[in-house]
N, C-alpha and C. Protein backbone atom coordinates (compact mmCIF):
# COMPACT_ATOMS: atom_id res chain seq x y z
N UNK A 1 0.84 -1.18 0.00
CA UNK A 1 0.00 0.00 0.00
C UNK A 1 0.89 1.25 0.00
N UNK A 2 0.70 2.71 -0.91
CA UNK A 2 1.49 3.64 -0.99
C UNK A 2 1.11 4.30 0.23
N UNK A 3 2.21 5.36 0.89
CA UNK A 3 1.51 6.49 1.39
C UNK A 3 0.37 6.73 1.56
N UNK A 4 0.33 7.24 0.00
CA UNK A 4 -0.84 8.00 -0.13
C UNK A 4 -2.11 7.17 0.16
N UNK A 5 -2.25 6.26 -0.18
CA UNK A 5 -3.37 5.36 0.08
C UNK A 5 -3.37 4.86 1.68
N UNK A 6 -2.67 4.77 2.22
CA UNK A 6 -2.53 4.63 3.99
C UNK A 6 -2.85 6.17 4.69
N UNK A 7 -2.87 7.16 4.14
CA UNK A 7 -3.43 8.52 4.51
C UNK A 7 -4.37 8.64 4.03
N UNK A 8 -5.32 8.12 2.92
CA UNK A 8 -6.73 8.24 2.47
C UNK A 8 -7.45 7.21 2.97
N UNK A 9 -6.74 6.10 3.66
CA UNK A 9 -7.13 5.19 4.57
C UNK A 9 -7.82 5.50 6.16
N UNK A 10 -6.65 6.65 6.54
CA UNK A 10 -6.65 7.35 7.50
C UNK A 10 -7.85 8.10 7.58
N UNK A 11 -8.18 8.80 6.64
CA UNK A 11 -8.73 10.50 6.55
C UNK A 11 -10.23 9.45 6.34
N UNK A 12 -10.76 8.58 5.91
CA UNK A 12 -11.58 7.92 5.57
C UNK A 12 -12.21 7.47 6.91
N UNK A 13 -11.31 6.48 7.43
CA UNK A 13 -11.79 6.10 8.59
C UNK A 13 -12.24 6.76 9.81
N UNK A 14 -11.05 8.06 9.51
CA UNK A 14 -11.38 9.13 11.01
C UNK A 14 -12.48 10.09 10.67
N UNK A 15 -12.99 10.11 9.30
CA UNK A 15 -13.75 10.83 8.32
C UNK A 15 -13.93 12.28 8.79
N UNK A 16 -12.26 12.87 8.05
CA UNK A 16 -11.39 13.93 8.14
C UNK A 16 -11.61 14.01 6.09
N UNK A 17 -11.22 15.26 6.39
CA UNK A 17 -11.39 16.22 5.34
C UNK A 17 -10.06 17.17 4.83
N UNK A 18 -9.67 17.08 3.99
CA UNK A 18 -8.51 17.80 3.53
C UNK A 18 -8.90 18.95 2.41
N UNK A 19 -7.97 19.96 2.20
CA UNK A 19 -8.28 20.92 1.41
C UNK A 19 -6.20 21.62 1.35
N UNK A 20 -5.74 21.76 -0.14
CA UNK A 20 -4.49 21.62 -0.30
C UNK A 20 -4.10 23.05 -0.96
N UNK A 21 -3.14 23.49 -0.67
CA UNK A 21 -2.70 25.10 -1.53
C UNK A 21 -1.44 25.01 -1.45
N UNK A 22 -1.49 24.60 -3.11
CA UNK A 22 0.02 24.20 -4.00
C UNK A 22 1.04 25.27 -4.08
N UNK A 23 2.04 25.57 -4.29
CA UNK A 23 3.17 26.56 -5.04
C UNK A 23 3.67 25.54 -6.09
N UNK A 24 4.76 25.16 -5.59
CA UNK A 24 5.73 24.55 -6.42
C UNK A 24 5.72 23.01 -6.89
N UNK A 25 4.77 22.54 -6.08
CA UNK A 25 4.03 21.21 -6.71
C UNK A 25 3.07 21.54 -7.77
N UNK A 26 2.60 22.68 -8.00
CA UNK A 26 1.71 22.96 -8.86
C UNK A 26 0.11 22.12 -9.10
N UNK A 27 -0.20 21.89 -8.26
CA UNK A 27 -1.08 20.22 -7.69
C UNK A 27 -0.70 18.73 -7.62
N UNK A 28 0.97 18.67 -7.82
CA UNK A 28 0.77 17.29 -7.52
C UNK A 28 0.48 16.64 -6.12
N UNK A 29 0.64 17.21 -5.31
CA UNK A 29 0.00 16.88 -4.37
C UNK A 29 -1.42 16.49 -4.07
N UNK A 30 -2.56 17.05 -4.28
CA UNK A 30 -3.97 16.57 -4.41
C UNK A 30 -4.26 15.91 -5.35
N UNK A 31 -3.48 16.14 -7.01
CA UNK A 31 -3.12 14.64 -7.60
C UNK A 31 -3.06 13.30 -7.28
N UNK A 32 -1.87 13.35 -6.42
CA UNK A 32 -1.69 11.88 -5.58
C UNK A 32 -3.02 11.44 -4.98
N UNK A 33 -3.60 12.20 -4.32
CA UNK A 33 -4.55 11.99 -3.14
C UNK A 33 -5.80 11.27 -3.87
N UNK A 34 -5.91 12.26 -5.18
CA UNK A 34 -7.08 12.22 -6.07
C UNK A 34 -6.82 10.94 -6.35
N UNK A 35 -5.63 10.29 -6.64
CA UNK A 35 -5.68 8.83 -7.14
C UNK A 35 -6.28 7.70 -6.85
N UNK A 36 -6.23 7.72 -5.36
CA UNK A 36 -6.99 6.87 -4.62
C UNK A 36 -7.88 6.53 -4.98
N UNK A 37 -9.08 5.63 -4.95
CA UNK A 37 -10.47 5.36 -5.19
C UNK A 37 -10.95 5.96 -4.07
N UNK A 38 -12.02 6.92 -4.17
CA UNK A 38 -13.08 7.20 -2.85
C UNK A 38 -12.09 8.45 -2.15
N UNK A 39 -11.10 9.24 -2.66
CA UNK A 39 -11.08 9.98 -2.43
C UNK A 39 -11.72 11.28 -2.64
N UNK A 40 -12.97 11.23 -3.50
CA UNK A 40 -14.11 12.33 -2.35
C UNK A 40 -14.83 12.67 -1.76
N UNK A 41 -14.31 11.45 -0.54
CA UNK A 41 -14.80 11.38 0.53
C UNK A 41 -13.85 12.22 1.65
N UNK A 42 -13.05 12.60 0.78
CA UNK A 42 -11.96 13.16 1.89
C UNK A 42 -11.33 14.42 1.63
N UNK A 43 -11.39 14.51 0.31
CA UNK A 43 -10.24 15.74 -0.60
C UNK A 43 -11.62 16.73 -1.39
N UNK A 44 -11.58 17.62 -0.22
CA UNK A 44 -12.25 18.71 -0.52
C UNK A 44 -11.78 19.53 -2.10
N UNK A 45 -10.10 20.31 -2.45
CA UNK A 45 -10.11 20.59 -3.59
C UNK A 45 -8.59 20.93 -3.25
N UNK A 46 -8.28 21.69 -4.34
CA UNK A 46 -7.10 22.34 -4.22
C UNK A 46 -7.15 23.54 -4.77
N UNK A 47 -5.94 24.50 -4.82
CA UNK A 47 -6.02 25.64 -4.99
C UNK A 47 -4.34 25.52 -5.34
N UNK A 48 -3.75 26.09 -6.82
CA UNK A 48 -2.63 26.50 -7.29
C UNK A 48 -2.02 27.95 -7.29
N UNK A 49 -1.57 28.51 -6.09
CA UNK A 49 -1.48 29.68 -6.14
C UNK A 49 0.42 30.21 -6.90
N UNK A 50 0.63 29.51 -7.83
CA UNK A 50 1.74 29.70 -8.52
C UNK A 50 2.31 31.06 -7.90
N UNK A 51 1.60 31.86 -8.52
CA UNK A 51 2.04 33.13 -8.50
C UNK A 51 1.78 33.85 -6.91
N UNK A 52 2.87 35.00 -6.82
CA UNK A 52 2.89 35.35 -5.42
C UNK A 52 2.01 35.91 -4.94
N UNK A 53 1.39 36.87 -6.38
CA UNK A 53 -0.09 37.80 -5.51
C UNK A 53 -0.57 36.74 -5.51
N UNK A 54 -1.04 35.16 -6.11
CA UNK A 54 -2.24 34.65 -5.89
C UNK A 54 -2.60 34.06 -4.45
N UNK A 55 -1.12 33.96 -4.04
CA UNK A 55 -1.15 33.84 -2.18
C UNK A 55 -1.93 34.91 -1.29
N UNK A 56 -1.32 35.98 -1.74
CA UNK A 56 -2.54 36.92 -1.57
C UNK A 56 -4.15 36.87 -1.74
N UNK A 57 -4.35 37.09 -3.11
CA UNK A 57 -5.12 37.57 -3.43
C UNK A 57 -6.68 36.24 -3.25
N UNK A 58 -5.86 35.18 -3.54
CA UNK A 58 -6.53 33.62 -3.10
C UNK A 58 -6.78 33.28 -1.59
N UNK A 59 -5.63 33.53 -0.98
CA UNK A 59 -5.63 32.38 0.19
C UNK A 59 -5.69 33.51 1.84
N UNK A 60 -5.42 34.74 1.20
CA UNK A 60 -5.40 35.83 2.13
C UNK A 60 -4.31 35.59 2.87
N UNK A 61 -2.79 35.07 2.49
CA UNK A 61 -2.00 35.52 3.14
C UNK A 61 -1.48 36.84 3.29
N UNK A 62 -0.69 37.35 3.77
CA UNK A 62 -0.87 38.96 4.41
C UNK A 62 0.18 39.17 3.70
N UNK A 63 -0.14 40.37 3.13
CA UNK A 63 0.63 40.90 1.34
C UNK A 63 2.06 41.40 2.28
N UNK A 64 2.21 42.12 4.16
CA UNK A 64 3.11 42.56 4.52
C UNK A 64 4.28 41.19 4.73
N UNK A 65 3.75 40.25 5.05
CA UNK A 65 4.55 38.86 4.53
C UNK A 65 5.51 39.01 3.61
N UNK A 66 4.23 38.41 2.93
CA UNK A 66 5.02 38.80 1.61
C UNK A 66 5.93 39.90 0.48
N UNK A 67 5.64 41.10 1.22
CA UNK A 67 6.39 41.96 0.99
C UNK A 67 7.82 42.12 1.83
N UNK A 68 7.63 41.62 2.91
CA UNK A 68 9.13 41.52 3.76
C UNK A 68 10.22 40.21 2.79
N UNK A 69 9.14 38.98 3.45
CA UNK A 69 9.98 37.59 3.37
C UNK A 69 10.00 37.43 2.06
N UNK A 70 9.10 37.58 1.33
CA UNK A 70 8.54 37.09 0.17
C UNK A 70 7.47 35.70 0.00
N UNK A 71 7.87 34.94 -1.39
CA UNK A 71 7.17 33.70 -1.11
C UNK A 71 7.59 32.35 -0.40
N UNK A 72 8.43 32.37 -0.17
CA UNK A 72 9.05 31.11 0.48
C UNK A 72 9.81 31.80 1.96
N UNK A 73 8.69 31.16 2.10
CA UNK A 73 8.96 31.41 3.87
C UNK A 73 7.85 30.79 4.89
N UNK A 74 8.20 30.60 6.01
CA UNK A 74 7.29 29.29 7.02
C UNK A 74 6.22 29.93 7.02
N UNK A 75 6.13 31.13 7.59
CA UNK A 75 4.90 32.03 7.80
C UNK A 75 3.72 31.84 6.62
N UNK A 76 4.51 32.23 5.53
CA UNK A 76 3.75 32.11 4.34
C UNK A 76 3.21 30.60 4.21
N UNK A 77 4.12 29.54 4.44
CA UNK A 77 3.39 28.02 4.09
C UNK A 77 2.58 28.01 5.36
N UNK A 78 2.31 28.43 6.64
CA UNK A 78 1.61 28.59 7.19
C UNK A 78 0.71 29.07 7.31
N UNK A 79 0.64 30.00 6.70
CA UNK A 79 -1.04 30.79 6.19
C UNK A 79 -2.08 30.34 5.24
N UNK A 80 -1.11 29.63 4.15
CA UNK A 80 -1.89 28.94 3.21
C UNK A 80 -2.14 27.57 4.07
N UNK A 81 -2.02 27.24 4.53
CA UNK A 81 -2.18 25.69 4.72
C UNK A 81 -3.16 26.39 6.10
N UNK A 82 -3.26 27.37 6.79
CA UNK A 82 -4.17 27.55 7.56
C UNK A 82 -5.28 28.27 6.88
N UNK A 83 -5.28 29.02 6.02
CA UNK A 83 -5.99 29.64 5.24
C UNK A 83 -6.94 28.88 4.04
N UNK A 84 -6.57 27.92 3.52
CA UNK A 84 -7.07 26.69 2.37
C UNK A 84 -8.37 26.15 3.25
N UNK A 85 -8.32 25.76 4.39
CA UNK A 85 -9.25 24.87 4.69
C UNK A 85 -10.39 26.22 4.91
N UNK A 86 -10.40 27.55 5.11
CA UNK A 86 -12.03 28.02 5.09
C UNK A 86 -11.93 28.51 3.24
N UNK A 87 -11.14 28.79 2.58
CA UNK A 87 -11.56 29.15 1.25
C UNK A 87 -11.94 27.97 0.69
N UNK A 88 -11.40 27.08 0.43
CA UNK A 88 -12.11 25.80 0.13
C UNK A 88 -13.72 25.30 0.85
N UNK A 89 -14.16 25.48 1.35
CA UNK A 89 -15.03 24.99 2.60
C UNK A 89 -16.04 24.68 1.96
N UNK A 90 -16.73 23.94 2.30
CA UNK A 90 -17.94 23.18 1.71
C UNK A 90 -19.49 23.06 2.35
N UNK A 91 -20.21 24.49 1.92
CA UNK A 91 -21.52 23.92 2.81
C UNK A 91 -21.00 25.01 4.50
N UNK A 92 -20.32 25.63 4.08
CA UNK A 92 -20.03 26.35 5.32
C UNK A 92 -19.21 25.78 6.47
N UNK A 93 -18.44 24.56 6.07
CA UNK A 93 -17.98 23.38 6.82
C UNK A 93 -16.13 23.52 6.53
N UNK A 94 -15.00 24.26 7.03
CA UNK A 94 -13.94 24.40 6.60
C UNK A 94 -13.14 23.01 6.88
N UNK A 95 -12.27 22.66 6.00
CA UNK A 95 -11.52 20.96 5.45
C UNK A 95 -11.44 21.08 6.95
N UNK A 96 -10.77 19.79 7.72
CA UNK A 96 -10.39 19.57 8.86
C UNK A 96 -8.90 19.66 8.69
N UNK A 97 -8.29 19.52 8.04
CA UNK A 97 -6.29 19.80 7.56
C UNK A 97 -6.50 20.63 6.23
N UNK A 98 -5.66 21.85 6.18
CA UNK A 98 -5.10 22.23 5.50
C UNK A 98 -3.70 21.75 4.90
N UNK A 99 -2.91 21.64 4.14
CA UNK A 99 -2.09 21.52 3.62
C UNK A 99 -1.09 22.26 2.32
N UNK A 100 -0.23 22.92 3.07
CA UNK A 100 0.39 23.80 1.63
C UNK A 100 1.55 23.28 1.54
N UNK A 101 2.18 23.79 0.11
CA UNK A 101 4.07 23.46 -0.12
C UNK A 101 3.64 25.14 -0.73
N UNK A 102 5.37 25.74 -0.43
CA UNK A 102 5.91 26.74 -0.94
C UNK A 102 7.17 26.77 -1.05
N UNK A 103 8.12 26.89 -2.24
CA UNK A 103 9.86 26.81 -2.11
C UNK A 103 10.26 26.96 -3.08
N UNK A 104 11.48 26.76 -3.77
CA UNK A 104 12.28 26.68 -4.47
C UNK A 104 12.16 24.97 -5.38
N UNK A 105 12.06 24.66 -6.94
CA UNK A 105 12.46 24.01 -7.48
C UNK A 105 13.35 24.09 -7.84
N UNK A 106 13.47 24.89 -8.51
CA UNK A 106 14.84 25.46 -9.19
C UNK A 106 14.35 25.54 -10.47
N UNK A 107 15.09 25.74 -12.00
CA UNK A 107 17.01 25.12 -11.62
C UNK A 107 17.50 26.47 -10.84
N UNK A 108 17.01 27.75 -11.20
CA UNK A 108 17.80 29.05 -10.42
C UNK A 108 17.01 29.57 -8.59
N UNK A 109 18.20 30.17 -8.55
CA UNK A 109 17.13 30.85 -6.73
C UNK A 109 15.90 31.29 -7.25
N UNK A 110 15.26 31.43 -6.15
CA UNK A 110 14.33 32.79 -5.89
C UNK A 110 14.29 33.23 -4.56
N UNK A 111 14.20 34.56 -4.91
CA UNK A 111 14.43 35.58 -3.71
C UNK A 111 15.39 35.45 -2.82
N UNK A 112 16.45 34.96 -2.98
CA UNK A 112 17.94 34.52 -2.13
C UNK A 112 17.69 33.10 -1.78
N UNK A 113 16.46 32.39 -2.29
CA UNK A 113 16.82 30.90 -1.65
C UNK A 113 16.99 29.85 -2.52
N UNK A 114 17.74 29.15 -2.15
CA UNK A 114 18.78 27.74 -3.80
C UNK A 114 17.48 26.86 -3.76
N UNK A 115 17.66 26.42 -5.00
CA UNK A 115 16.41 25.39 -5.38
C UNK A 115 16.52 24.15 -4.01
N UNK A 116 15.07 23.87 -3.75
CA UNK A 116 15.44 22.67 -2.88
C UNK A 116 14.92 23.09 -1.29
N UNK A 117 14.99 24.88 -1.54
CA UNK A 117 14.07 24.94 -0.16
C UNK A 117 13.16 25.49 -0.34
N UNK A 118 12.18 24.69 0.96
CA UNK A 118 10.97 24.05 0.67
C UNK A 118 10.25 24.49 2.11
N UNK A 119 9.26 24.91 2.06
CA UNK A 119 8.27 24.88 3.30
C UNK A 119 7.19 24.43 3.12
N UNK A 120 6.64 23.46 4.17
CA UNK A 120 5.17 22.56 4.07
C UNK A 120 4.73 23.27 5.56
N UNK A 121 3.53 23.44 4.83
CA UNK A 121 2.63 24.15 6.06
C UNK A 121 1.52 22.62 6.42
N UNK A 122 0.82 22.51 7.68
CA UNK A 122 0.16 21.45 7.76
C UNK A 122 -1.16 22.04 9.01
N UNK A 123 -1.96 22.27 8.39
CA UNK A 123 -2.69 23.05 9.77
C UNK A 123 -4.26 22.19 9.71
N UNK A 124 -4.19 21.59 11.48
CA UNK A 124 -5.39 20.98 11.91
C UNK A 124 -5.89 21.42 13.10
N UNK A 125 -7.01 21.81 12.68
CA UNK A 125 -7.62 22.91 13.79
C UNK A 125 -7.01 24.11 13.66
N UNK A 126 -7.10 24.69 14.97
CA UNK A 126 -5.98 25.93 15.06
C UNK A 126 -4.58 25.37 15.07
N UNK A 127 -3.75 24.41 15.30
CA UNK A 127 -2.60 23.64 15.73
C UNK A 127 -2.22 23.27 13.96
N UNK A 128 -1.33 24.50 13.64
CA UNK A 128 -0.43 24.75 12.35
C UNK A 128 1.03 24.97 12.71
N UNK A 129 1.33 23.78 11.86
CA UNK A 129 2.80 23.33 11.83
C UNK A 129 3.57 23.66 10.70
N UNK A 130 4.83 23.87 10.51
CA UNK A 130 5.52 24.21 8.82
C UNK A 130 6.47 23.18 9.48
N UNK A 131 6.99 22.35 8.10
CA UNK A 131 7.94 21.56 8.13
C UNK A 131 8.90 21.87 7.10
N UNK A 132 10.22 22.11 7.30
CA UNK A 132 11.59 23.05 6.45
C UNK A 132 12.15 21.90 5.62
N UNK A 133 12.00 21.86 4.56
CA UNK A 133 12.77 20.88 3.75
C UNK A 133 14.11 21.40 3.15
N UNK A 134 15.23 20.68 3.00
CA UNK A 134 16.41 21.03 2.10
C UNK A 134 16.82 20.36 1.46
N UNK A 135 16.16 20.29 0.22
CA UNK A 135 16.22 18.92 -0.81
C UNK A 135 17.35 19.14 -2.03
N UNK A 136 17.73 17.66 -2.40
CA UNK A 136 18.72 18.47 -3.65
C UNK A 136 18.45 17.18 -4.72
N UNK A 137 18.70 17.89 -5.80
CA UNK A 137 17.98 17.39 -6.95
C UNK A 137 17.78 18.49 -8.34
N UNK A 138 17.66 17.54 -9.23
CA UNK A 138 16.89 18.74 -10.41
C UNK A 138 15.25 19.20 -10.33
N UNK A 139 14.58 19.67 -10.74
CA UNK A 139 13.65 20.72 -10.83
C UNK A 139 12.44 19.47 -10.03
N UNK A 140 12.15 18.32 -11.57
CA UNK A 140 11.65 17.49 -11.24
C UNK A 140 11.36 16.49 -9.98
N UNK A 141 12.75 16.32 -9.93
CA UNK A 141 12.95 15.15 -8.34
C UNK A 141 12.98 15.83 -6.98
N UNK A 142 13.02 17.33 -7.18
CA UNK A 142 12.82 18.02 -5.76
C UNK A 142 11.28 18.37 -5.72
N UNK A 143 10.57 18.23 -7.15
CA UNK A 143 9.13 18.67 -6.93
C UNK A 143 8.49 17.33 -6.28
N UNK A 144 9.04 16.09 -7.01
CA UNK A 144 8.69 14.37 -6.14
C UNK A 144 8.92 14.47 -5.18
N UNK A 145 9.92 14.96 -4.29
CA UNK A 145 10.74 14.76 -2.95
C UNK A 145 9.67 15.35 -2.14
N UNK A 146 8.79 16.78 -2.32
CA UNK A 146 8.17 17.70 -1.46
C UNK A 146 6.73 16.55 -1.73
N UNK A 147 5.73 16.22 -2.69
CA UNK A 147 5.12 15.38 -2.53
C UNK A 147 4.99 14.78 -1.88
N UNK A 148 5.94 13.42 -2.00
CA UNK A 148 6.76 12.02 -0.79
C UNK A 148 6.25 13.07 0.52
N UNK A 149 7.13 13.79 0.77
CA UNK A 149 7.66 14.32 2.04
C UNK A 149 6.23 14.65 2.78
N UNK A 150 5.23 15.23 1.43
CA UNK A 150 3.92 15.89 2.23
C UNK A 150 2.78 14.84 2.88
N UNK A 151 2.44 13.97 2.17
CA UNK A 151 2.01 12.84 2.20
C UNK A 151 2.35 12.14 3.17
N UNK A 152 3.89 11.84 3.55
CA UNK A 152 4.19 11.25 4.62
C UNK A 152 4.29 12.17 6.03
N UNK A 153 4.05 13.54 5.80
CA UNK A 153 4.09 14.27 7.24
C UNK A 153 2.84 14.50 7.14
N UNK A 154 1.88 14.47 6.64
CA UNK A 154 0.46 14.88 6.89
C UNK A 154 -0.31 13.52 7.66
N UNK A 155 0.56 12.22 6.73
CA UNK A 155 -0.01 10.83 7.30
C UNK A 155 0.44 10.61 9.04
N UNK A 156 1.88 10.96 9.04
CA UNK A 156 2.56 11.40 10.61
C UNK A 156 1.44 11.74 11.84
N UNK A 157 0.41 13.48 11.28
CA UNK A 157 0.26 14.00 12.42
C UNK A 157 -1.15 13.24 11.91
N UNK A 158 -1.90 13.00 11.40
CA UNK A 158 -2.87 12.38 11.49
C UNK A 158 -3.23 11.00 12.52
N UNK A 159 -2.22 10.08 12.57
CA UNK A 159 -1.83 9.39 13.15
C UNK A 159 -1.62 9.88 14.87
N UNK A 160 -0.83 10.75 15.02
CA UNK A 160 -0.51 11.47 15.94
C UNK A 160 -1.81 11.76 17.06
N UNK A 161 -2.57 12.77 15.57
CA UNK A 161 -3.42 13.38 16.55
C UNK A 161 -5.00 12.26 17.14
């Protein structure tokens, strides 16, 4: 059984609700999830906020954020991944986990940071976590690596909590 299918196992049984806000995965992340059979029972939607205003202008992270740190930064994967589960919301009902990635693929920096860093935001309930990745790889295998990585820390606190 993958990951991903042992976390839609999870989210099924505890009948938990997810809602995801991509950067640099560009959705592969709710991709994966989507794969599953009977995942919508669990995977509210996603949201691709590529671009930096769309963090803004989408997910209501706070433009002074982003005007200091920029886009890759904890705060920021923390807002989206706390912020996704009421814009997504269903029926007036916000996801029970949020989940964001924001970072660097590469091949070049952005904003002073080398391809490979990575922030995963993970927010259940009020209790929002960012997890710091420093991956190395080409464009592709660091966008797989943050996937892997999300999947298996989202399956973590689920478990956890």
């Amino acid at each position: 059984m993958t990951s991903a299918e042992r976390l839609m196992r999870e989210l099924f049984e505890r009948r938990l609700t997810v809602a995801v806000a991509e950067s640099l995965t560009g959705g592969a992340v709710v991709a994966r999830l989507i794969d599953v059979p009977g995942a919508s029972a669990a995977v509210l939607g996603g949201i691709v906020a590529y671009n930096t205003e769309l963090k803004h202008s989408l997910l209501g992270v706070d433009s002074a954020v982003l005007n200091v740190h920029g886009p890759v930064h904890p705060d920021v994967a923390a807002q989206m991944a706390s912020r996704v589960r009421e814009v997504l919301a269903v029926g007036g009902q916000a996801a029970d986990i949020g989940i964001s990635t924001t970072g660097v693929a590469g091949p070049n920096p952005q904003h002073g940071h080398p391809p490979g860093t990575v922030f995963v935001g993970i927010a259940i309930g009020a209790d929002v976590r960012v997890i710091a990745l420093d991956l190395v790889g080409d464009r592709a295998s660091i966008r797989s690596q943050v996937v892997d990585s999300v999947i298996d820390a989202v399956l973590a606190r689920v478990i956890e909590s």
